[in-house]
PDB file of N, CA and C in Angstrom:
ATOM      1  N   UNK A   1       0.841  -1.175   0.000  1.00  0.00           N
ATOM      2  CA  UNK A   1       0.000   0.000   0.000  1.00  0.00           C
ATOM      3  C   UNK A   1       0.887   1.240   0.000  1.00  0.00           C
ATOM      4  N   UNK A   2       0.811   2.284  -1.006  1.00  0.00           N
ATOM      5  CA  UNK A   2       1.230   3.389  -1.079  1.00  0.00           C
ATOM      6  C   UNK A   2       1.138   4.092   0.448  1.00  0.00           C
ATOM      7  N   UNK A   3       2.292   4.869   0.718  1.00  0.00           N
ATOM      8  CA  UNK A   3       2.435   5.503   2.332  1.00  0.00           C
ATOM      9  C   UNK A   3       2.020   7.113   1.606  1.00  0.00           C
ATOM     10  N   UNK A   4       1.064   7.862   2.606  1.00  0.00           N
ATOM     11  CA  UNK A   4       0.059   8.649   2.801  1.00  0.00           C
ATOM     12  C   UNK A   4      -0.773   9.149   2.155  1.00  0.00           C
ATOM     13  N   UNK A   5      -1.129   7.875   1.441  1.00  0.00           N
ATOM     14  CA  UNK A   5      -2.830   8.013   1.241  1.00  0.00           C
ATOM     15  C   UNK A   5      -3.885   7.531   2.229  1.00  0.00           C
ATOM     16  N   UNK A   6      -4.349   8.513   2.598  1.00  0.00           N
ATOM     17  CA  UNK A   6      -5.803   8.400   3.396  1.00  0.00           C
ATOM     18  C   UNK A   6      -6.432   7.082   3.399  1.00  0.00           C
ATOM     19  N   UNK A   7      -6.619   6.472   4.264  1.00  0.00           N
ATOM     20  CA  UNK A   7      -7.566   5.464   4.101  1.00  0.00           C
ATOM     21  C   UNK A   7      -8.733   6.344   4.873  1.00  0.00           C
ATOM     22  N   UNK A   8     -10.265   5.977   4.221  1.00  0.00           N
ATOM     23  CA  UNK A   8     -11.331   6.571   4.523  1.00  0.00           C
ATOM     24  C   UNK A   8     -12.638   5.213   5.184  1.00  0.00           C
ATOM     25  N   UNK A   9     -13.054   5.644   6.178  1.00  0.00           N
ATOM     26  CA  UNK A   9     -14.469   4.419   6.760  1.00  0.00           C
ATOM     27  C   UNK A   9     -15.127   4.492   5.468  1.00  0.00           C
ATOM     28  N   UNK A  10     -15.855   3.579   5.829  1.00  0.00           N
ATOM     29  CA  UNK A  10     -17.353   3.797   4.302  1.00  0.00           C
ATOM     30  C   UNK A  10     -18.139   4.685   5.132  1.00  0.00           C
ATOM     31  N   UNK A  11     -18.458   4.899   5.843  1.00  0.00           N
ATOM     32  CA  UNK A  11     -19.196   6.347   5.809  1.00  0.00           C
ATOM     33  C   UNK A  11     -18.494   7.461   5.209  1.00  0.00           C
ATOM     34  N   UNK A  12     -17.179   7.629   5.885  1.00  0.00           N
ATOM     35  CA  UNK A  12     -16.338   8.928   5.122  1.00  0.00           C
ATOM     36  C   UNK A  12     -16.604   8.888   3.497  1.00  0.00           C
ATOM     37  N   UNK A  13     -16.336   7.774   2.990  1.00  0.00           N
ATOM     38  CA  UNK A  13     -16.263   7.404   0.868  1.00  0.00           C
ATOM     39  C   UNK A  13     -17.583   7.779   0.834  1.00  0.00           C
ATOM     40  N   UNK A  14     -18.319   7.076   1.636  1.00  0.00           N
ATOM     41  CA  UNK A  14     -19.775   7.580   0.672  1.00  0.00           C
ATOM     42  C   UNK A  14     -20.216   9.225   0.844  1.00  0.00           C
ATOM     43  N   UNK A  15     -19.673   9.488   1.914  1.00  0.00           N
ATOM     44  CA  UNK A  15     -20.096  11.430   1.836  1.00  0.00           C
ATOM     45  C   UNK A  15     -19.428  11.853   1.209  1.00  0.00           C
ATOM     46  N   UNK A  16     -18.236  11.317   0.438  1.00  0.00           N
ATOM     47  CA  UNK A  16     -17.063  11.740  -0.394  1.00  0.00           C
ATOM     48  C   UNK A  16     -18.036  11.740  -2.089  1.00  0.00           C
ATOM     49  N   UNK A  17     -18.762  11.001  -2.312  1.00  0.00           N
ATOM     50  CA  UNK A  17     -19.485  10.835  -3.276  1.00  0.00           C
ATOM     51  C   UNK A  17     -20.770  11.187  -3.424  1.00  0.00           C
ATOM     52  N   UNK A  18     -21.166  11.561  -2.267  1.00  0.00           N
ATOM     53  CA  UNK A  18     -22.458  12.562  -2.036  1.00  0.00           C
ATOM     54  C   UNK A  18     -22.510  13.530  -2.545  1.00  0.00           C
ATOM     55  N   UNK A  19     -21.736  14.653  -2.884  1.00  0.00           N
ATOM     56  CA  UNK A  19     -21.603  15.982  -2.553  1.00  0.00           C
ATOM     57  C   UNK A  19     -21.377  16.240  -0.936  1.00  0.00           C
ATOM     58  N   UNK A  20     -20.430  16.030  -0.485  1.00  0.00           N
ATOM     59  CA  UNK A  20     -20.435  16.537   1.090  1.00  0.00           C
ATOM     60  C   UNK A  20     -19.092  17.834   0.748  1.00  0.00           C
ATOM     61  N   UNK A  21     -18.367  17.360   0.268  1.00  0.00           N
ATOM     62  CA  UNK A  21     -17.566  18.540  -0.009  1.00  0.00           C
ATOM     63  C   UNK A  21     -18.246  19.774  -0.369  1.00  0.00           C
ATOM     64  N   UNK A  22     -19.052  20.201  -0.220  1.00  0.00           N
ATOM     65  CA  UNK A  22     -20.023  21.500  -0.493  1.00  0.00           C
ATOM     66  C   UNK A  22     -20.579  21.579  -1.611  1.00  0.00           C
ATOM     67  N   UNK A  23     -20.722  23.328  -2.223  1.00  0.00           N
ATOM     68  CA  UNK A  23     -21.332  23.364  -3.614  1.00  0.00           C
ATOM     69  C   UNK A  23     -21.440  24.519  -4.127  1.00  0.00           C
ATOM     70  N   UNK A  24     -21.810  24.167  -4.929  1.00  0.00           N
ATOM     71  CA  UNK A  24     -21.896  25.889  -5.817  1.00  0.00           C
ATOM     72  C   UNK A  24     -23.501  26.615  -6.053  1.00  0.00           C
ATOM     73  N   UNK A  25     -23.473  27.402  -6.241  1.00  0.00           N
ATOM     74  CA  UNK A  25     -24.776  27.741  -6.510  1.00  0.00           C
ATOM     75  C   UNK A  25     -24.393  28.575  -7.691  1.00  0.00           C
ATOM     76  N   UNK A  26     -25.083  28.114  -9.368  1.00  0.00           N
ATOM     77  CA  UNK A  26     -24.490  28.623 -10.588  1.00  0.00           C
ATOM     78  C   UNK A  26     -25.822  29.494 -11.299  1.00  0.00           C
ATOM     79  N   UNK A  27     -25.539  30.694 -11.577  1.00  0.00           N
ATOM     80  CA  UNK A  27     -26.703  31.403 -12.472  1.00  0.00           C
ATOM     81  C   UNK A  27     -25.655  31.647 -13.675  1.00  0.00           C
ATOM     82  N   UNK A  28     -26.411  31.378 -14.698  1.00  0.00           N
ATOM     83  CA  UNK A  28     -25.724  31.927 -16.133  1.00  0.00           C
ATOM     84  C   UNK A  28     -23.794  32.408 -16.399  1.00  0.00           C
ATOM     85  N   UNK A  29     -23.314  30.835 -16.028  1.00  0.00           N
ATOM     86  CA  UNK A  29     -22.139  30.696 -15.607  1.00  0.00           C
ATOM     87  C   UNK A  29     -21.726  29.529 -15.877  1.00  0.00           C
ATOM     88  N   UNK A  30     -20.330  29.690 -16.334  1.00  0.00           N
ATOM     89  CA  UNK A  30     -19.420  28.136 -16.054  1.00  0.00           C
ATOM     90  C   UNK A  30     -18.777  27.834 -15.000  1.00  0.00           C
ATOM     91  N   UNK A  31     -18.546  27.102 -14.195  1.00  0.00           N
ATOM     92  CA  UNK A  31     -18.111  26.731 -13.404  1.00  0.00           C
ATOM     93  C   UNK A  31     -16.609  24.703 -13.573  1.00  0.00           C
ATOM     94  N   UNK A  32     -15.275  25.438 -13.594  1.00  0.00           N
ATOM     95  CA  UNK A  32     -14.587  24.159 -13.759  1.00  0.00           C
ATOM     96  C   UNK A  32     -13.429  24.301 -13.024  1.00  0.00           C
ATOM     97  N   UNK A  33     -13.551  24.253 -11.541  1.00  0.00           N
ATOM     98  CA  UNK A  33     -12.430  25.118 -10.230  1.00  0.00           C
ATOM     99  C   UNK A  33     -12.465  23.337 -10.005  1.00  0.00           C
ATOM    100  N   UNK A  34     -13.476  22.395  -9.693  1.00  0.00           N
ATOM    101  CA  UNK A  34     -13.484  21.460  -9.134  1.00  0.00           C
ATOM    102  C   UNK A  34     -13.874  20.239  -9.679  1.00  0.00           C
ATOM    103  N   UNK A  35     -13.662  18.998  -9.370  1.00  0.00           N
ATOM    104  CA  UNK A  35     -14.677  18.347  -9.880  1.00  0.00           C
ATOM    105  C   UNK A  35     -16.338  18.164  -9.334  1.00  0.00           C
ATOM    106  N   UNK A  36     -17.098  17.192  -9.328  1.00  0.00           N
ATOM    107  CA  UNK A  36     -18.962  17.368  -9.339  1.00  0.00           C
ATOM    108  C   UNK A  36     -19.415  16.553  -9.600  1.00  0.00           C
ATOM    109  N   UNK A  37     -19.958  16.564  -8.050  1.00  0.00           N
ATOM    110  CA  UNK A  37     -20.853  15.019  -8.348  1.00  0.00           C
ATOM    111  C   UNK A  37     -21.993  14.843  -8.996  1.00  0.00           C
ATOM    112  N   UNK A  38     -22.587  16.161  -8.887  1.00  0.00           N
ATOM    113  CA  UNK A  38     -24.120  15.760  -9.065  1.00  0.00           C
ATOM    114  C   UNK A  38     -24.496  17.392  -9.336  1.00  0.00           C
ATOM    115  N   UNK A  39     -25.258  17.464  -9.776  1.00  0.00           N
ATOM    116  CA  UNK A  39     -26.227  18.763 -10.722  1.00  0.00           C
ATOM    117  C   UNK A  39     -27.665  18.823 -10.277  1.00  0.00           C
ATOM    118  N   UNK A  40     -28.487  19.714  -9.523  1.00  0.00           N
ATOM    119  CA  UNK A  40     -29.521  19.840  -9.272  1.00  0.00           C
ATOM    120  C   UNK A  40     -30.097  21.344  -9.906  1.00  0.00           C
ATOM    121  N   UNK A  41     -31.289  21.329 -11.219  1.00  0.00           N
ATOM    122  CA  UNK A  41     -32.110  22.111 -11.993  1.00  0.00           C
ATOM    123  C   UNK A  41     -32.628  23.097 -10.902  1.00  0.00           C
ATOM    124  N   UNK A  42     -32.682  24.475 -10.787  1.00  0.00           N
ATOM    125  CA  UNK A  42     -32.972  25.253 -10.283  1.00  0.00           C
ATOM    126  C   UNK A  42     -34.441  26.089 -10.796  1.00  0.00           C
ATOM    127  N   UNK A  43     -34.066  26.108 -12.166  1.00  0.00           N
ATOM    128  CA  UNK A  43     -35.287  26.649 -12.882  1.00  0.00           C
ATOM    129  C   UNK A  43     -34.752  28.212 -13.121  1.00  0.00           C
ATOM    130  N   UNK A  44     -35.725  29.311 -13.320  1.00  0.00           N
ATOM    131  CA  UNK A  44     -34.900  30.265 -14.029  1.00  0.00           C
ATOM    132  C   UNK A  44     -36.195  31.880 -13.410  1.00  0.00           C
ATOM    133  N   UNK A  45     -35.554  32.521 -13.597  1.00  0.00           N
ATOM    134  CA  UNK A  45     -36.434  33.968 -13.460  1.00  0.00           C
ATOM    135  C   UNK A  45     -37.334  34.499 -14.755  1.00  0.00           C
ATOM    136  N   UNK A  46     -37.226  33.389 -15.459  1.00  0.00           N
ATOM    137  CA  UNK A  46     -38.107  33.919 -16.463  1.00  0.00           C
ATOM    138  C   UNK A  46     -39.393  32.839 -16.484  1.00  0.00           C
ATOM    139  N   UNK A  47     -39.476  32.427 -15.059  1.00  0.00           N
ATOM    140  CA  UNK A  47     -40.650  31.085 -14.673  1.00  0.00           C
ATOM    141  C   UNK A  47     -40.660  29.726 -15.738  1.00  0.00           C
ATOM    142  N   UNK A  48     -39.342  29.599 -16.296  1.00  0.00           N
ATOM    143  CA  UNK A  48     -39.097  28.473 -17.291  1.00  0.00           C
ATOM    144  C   UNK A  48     -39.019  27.144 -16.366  1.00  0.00           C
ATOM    145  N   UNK A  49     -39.799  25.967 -16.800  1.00  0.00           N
ATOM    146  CA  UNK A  49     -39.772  24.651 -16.016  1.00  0.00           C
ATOM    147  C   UNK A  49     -38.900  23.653 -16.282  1.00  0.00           C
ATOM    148  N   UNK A  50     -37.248  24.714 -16.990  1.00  0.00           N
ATOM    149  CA  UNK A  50     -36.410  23.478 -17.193  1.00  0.00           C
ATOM    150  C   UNK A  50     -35.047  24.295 -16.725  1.00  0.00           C
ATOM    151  N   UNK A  51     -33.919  24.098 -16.912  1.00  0.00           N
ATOM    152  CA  UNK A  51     -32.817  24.823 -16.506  1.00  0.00           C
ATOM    153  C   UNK A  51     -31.637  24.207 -17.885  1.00  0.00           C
ATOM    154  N   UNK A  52     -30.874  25.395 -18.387  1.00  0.00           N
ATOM    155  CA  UNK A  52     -30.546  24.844 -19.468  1.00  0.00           C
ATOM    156  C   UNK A  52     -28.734  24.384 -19.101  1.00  0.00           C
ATOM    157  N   UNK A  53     -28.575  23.071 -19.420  1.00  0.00           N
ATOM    158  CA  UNK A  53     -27.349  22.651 -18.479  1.00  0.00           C
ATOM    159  C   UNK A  53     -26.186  22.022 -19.579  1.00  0.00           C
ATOM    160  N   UNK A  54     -24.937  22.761 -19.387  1.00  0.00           N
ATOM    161  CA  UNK A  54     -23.909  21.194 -20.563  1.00  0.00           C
ATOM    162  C   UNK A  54     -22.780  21.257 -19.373  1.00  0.00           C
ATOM    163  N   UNK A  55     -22.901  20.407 -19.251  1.00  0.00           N
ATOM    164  CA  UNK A  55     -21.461  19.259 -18.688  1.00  0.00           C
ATOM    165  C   UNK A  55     -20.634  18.382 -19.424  1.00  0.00           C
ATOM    166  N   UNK A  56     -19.332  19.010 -18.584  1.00  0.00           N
ATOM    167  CA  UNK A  56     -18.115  18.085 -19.529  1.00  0.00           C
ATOM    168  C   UNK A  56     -18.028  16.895 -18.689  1.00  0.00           C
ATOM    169  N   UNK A  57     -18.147  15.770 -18.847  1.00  0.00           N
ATOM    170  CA  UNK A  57     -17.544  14.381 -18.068  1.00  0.00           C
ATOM    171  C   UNK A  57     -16.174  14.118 -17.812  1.00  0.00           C
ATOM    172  N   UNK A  58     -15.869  13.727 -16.578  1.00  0.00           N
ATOM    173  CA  UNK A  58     -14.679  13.408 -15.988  1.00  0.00           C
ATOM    174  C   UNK A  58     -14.246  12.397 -16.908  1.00  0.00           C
ATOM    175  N   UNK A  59     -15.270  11.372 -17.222  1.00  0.00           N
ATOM    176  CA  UNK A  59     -14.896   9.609 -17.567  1.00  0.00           C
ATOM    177  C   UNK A  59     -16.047   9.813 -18.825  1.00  0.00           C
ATOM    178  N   UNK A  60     -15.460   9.811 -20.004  1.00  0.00           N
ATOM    179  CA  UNK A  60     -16.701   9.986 -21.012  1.00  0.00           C
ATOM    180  C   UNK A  60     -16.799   8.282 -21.353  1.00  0.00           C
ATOM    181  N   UNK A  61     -15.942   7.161 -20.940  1.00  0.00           N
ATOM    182  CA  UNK A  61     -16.129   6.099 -20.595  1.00  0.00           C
ATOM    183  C   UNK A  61     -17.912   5.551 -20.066  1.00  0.00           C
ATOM    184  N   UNK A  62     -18.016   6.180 -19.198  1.00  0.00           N
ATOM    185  CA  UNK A  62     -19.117   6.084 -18.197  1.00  0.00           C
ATOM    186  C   UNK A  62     -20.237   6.902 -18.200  1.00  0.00           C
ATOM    187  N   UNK A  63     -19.706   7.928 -18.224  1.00  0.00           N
ATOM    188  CA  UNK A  63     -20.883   9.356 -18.328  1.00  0.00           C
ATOM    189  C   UNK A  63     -20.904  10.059 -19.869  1.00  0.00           C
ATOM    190  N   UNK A  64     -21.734  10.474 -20.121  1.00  0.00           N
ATOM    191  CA  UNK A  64     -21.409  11.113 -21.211  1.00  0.00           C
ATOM    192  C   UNK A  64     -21.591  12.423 -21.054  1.00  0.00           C
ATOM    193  N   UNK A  65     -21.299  13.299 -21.892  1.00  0.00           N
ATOM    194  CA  UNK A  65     -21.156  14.679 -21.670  1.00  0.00           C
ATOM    195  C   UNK A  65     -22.420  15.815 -22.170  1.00  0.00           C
ATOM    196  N   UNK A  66     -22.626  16.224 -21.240  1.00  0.00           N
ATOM    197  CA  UNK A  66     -24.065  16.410 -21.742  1.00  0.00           C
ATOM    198  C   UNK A  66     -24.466  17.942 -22.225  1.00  0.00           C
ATOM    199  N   UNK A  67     -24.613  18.237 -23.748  1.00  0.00           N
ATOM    200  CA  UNK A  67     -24.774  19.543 -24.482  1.00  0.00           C
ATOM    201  C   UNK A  67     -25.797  20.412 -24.138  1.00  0.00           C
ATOM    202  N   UNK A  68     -26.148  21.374 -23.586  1.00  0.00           N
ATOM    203  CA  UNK A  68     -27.031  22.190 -24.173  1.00  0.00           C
ATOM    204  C   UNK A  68     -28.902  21.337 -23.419  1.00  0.00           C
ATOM    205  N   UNK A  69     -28.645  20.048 -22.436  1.00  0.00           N
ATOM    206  CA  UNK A  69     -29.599  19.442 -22.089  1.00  0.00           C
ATOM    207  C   UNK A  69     -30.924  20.642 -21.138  1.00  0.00           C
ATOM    208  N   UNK A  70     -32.279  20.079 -21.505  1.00  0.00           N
ATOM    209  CA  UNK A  70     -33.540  20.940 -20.713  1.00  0.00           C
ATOM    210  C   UNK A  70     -33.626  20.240 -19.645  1.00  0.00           C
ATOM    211  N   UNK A  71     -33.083  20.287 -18.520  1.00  0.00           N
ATOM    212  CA  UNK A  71     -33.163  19.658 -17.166  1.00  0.00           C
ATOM    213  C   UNK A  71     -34.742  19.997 -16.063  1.00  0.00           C
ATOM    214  N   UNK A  72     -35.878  19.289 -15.799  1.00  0.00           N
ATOM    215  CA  UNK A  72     -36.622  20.479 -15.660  1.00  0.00           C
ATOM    216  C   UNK A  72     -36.157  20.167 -14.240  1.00  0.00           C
ATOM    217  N   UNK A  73     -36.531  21.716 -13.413  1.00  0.00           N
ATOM    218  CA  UNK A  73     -36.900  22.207 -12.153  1.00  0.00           C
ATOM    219  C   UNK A  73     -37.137  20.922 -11.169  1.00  0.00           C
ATOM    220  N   UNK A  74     -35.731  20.963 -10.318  1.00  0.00           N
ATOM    221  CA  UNK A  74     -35.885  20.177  -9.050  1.00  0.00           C
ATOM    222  C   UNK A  74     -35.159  18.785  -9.613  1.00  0.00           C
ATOM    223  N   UNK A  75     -34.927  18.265 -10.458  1.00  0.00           N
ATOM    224  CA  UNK A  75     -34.461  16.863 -10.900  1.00  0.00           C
ATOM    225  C   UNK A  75     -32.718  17.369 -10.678  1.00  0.00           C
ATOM    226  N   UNK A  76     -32.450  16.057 -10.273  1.00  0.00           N
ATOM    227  CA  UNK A  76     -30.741  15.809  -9.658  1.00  0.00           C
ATOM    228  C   UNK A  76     -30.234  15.634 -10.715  1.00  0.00           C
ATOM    229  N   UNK A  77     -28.880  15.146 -11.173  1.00  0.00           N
ATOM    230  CA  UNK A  77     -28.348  14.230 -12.638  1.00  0.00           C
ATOM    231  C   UNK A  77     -26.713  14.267 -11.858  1.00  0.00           C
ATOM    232  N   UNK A  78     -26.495  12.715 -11.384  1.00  0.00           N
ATOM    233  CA  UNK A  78     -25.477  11.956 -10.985  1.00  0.00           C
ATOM    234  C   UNK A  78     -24.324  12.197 -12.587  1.00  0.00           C
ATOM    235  N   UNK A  79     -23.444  12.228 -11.839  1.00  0.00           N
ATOM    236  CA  UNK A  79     -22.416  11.865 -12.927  1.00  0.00           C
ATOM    237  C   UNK A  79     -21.198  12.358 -11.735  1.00  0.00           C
ATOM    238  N   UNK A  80     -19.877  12.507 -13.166  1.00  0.00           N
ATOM    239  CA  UNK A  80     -18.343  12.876 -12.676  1.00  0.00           C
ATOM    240  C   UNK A  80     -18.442  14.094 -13.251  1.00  0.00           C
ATOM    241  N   UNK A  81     -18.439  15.606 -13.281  1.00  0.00           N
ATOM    242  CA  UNK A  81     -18.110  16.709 -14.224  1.00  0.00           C
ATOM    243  C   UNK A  81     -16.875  17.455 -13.989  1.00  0.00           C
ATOM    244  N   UNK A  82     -16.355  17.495 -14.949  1.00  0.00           N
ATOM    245  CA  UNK A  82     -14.782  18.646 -14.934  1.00  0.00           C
ATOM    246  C   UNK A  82     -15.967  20.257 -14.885  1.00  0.00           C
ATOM    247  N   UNK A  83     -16.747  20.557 -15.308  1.00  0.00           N
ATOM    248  CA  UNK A  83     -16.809  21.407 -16.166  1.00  0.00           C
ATOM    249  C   UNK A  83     -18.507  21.588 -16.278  1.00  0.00           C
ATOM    250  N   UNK A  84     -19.062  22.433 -15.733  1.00  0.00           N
ATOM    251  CA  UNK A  84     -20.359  22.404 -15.328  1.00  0.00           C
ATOM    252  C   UNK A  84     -21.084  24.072 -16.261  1.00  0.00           C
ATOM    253  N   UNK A  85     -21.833  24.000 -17.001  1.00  0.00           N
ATOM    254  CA  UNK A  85     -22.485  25.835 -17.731  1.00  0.00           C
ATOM    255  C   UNK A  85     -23.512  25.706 -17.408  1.00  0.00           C
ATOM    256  N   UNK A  86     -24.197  26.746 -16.730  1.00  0.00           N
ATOM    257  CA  UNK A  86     -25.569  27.052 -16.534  1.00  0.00           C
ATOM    258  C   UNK A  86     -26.418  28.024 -17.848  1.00  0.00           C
ATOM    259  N   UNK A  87     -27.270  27.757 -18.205  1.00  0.00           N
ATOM    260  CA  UNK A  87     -28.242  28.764 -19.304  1.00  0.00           C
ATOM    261  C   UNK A  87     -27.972  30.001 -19.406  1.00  0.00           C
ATOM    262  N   UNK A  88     -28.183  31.349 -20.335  1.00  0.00           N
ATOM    263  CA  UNK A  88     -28.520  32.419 -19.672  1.00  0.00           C
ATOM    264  C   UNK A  88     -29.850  32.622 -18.806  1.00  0.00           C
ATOM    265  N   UNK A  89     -29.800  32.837 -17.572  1.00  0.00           N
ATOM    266  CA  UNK A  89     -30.956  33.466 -16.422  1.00  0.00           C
ATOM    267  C   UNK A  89     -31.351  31.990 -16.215  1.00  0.00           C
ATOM    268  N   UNK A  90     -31.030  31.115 -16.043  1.00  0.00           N
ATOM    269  CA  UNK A  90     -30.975  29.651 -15.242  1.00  0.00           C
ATOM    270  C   UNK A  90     -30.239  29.904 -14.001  1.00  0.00           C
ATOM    271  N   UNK A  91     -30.364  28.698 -13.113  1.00  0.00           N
ATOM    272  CA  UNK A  91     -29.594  28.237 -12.067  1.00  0.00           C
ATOM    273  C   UNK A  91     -29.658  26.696 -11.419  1.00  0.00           C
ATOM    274  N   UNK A  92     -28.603  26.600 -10.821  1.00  0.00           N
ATOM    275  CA  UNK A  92     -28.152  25.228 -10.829  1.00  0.00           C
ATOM    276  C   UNK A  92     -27.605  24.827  -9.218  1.00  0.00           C
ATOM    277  N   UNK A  93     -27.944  24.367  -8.669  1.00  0.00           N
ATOM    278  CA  UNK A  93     -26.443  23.628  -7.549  1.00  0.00           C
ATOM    279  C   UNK A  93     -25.870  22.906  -8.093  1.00  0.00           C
ATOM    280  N   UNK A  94     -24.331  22.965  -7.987  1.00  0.00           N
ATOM    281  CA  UNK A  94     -23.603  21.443  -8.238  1.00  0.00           C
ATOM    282  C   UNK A  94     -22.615  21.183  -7.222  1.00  0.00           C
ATOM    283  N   UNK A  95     -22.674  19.632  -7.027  1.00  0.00           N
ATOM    284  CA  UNK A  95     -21.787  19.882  -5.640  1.00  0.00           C
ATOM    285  C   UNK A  95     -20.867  18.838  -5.625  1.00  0.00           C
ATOM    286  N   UNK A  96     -19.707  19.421  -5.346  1.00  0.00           N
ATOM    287  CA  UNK A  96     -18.398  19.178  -5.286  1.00  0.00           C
ATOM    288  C   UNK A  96     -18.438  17.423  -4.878  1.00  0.00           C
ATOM    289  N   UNK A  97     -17.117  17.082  -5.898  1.00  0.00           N
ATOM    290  CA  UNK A  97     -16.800  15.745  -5.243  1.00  0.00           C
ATOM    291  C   UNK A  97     -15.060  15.645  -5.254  1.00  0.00           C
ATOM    292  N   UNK A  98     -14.842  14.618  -4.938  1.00  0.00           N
ATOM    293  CA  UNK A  98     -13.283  14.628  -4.158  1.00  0.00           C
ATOM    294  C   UNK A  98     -12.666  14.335  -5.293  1.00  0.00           C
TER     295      UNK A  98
END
């Protein structure tokens, strides 16, 4: 075993993959400081019932990268993201993963 890498409980890994590392809160913005676990649709000030979202994938293996997608209001979307854009006058949480 490599000397000082962290070993983590499974509680610690799984909040590691939660979003426990915090989050962002994105209006009409890119956001690629971190990586991201997960993407939650905010909806928009112009009372639109979708939020307009493209994500770059960490592992385009696994996830794919998602263009220009209508996410509506309140729905999550799991993945790995380098690289997170919110709509113009959309908003988004996305929250950090390790």
């Amino acid at each position: 075993m490599a000397t000082g890498i962290r070993k983590f409980s499974v509680l610690e890994a799984s909040n590691l993959n939660l979003g426990q590392l915090g989050y962002e809160y994105v209006t009409n913005a890119t956001v690629s400081d971190d990586s991201y676990i997960a993407l939650t649709a905010l909806g928009t000030t112009a009372g639109k019932s979708t939020t307009t979202i493209t994500a770059t994938s960490s592992d385009t293996a696994i996830w794919d990268t998602l263009t220009a997608i209508e996410v509506p209001v309140g729905v999550t979307i799991y993945g790995k993201w380098s690289s997170v854009q919110v709509g113009s006058g959309d908003a988004a949480i996305v929250y950090k993963s390790a």
